[in-house]
Protein backbone atom coordinates (compact mmCIF):
# COMPACT_ATOMS: atom_id res chain seq x y z
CA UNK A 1 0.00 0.00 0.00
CA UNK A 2 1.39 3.54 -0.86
CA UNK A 3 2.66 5.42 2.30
CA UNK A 4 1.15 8.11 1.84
CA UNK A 5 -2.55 6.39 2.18
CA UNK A 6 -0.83 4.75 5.46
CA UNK A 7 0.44 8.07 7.07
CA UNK A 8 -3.27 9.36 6.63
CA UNK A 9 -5.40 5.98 6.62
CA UNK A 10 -8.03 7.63 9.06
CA UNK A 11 -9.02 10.23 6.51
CA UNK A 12 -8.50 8.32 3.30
CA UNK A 13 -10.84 5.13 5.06
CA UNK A 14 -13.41 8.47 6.09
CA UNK A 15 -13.55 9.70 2.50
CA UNK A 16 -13.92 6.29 0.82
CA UNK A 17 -16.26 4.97 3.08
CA UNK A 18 -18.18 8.05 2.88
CA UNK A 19 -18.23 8.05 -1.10
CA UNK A 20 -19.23 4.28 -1.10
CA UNK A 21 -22.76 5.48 1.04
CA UNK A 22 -23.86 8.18 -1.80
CA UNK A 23 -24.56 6.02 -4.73
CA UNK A 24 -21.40 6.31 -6.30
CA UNK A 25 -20.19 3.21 -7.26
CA UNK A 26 -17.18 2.65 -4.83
CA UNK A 27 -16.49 0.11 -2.38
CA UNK A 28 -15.02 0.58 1.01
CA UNK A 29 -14.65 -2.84 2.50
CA UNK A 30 -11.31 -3.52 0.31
CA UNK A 31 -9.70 -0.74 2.06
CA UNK A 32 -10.74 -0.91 5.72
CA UNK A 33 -9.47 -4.63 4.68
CA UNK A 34 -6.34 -3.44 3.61
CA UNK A 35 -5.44 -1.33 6.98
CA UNK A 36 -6.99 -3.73 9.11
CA UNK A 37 -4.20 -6.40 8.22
CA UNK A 38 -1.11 -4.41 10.03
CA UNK A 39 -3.14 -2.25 12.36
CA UNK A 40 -2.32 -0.84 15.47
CA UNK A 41 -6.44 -0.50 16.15
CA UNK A 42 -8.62 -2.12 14.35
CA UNK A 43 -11.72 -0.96 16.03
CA UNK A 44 -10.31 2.57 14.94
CA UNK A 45 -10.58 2.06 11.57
CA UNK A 46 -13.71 0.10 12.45
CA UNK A 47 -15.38 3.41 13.44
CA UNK A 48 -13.82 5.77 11.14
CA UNK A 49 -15.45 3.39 8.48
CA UNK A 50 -18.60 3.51 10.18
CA UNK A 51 -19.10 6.86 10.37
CA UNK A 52 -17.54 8.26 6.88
CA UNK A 53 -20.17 5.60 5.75
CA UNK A 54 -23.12 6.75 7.97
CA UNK A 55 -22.76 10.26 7.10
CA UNK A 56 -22.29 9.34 3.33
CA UNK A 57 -26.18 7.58 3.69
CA UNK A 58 -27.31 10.70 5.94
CA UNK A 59 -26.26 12.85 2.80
CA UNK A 60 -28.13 10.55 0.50
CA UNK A 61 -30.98 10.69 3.07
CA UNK A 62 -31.06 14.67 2.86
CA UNK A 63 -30.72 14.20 -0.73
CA UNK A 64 -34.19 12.41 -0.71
CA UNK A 65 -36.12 14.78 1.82
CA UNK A 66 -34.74 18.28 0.32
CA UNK A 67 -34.13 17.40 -2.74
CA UNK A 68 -36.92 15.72 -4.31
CA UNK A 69 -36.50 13.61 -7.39
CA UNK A 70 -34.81 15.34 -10.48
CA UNK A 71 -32.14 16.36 -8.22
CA UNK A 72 -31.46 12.98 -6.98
CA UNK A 73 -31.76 11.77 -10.36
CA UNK A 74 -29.63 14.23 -12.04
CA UNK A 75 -26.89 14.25 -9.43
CA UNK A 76 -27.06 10.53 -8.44
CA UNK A 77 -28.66 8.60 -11.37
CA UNK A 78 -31.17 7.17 -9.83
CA UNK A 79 -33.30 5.83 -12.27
CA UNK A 80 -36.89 4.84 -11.97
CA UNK A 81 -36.22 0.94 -11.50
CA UNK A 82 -33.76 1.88 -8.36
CA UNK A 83 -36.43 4.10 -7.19
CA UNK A 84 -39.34 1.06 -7.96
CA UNK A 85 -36.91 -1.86 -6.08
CA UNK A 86 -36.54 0.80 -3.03
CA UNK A 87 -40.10 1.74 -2.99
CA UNK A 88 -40.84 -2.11 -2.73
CA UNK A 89 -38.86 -3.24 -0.41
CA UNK A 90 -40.07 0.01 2.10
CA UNK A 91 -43.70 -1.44 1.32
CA UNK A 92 -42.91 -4.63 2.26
CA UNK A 93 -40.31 -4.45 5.50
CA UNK A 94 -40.88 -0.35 6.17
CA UNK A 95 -38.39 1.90 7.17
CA UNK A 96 -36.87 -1.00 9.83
CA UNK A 97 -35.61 -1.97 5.70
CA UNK A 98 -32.77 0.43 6.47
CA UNK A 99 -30.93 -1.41 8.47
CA UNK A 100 -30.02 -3.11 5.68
CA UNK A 101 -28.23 -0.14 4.06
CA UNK A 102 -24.98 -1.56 3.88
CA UNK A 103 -26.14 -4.05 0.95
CA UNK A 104 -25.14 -3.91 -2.64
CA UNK A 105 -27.27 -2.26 -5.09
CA UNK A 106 -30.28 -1.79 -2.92
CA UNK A 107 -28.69 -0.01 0.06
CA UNK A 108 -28.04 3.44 -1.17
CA UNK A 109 -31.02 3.50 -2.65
CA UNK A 110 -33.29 2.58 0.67
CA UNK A 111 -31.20 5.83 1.96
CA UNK A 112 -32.94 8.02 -0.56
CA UNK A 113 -36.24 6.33 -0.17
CA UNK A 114 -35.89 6.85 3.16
CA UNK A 115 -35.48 10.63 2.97
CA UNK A 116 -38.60 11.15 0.40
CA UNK A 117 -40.64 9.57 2.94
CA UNK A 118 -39.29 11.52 5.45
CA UNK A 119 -38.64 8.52 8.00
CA UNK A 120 -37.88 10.22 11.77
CA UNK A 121 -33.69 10.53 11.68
CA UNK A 122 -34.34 9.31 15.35
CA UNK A 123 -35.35 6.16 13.33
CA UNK A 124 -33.05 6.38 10.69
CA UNK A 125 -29.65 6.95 12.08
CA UNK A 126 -29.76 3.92 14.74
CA UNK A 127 -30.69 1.52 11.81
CA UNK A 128 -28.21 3.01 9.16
CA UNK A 129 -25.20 2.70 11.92
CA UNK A 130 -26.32 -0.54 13.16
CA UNK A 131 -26.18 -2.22 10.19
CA UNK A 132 -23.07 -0.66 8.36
CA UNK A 133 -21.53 -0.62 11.45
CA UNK A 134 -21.84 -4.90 12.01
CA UNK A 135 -20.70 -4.84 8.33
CA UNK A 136 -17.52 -3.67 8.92
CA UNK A 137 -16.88 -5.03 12.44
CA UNK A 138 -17.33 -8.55 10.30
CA UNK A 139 -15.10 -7.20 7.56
CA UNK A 140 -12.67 -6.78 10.51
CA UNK A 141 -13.29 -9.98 11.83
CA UNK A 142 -12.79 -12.06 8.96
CA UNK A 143 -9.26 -10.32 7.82
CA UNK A 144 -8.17 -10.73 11.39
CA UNK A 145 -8.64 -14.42 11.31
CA UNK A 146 -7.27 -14.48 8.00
CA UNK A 147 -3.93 -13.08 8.66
């Protein structure tokens, strides 16, 4: 890995992480992975992950509430059948659905859904860092074991 993403891992893992969250196509896991193998603290990187990511969804959250739909669109490219797979998986599990953020494909997505229906951030932020969070405590986990 370059030194200069090691002498600054904290904010390089917070900007990836939070770019992964806003529907950008980016991955974080490979890089929390990466750190993880020679770290110091683990659970560091753990919750700079965590919270790069959970402010990345809050951003696609405000997105959905203030924005409204051609700026999401426009901006984000959601498209109608991301906005139709969102919009049916809120019907059928609600807004308890975004604890399942972290998810490929479907996980931004239910953040942006979740801001056009205006679900209670009292409701949304425990779910959102719940989930993402156990996603890359298991990320952890598994490259821990590994090496």
């Amino acid at each position: 890995m370059p030194e200069w993403i090691i002498a600054n891992e904290y904010l390089y893992l917070f900007l990836i992480s939070f770019l992964a969250s806003t529907l950008i196509p980016l991955g974080s896991e490979w890089l929390l992975a990466a750190l993880v193998v020679d770290a110091a603290n683990p659970i560091g990187l753990v919750c700079v992950a965590s919270i790069g990511n959970v402010l990345g969804a809050t951003t696609t959250y405000a997105i959905g509430r203030y924005g409204g739909g051609p700026l999401a669109e426009k901006l984000l490219g959601i498209n109608a059948e991301k906005r139709e797979k969102a919009d049916a998986v809120y019907k059928k599990y609600g807004a308890w659905s975004l604890f399942f953020s972290f998810l490929p494909v479907i996980g931004d997505p239910l953040c942006l859904v979740g801001g056009f229906l205006r679900v209670p951030m009292a409701l949304f932020f425990p779910l959102v860092l719940g989930g993402k969070s156990l996603r890359y405590l298991f990320v952890m986990a598994v490259v821990r074991n590994a090496f």
